[in-house]
C-alpha atoms as a PDB file:
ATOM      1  CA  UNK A   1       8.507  -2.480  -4.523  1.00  0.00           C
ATOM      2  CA  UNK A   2       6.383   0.594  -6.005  1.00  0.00           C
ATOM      3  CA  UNK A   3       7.891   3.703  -5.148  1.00  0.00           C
ATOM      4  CA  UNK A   4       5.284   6.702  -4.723  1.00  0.00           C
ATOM      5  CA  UNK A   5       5.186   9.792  -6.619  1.00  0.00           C
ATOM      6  CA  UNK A   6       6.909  11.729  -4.142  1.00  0.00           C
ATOM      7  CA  UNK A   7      10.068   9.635  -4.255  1.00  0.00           C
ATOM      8  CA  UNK A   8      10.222   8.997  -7.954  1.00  0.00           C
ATOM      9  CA  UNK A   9      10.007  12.729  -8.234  1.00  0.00           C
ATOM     10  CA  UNK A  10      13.126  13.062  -5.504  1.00  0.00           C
ATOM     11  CA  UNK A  11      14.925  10.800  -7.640  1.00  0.00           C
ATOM     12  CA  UNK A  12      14.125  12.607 -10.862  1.00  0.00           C
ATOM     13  CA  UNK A  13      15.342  16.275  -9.409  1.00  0.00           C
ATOM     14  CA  UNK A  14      18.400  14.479  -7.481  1.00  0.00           C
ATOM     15  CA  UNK A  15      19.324  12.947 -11.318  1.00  0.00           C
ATOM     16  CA  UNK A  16      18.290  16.206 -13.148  1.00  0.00           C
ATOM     17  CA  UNK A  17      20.321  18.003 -10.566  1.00  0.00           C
ATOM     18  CA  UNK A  18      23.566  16.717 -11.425  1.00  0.00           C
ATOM     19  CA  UNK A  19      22.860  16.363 -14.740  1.00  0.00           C
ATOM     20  CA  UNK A  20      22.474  20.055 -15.625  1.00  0.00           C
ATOM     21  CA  UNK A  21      25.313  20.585 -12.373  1.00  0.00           C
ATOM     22  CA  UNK A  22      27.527  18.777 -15.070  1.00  0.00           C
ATOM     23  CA  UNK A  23      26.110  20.951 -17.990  1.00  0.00           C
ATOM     24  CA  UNK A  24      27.390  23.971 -16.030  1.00  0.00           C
ATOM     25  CA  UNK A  25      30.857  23.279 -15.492  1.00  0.00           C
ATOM     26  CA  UNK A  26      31.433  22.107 -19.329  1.00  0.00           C
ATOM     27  CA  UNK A  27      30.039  25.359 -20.309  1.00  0.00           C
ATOM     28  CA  UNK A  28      31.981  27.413 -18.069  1.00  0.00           C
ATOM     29  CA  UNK A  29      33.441  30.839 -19.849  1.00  0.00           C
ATOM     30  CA  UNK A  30      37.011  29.038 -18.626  1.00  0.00           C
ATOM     31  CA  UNK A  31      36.552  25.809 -20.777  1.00  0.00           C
ATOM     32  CA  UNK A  32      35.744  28.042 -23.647  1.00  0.00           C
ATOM     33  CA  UNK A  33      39.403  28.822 -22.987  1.00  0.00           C
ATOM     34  CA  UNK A  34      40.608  25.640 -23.417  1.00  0.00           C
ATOM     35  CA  UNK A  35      40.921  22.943 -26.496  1.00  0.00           C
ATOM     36  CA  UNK A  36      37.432  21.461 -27.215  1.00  0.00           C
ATOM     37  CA  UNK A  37      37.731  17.330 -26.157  1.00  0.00           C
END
C-alpha cells in the first residue's frame, strides 16, 4: 500500500528522532570520561 507524504514524513522524523536521540547520549561530556569502545 502507498503511504502519503504525511506519513512517510512521520516515519522519517520518528527514525531521525532516535537516531540523533542516540547521537546525544554517545556524545555526552560523561562518555568523554570513559574508555572509547
Amino acid at each position: 500500500m502507498h503511504k502519503s507524504s504525511f506519513e512517510q514524513n512521520s516515519a522519517n522524523t520518528v527514525t531521525n528522532g532516535a537516531e540523533v536521540e542516540v547521537d546525544l547520549t554517545l556524545l555526552r561530556p560523561a562518555d568523554l570520561n570513559r574508555p572509547g569502545a
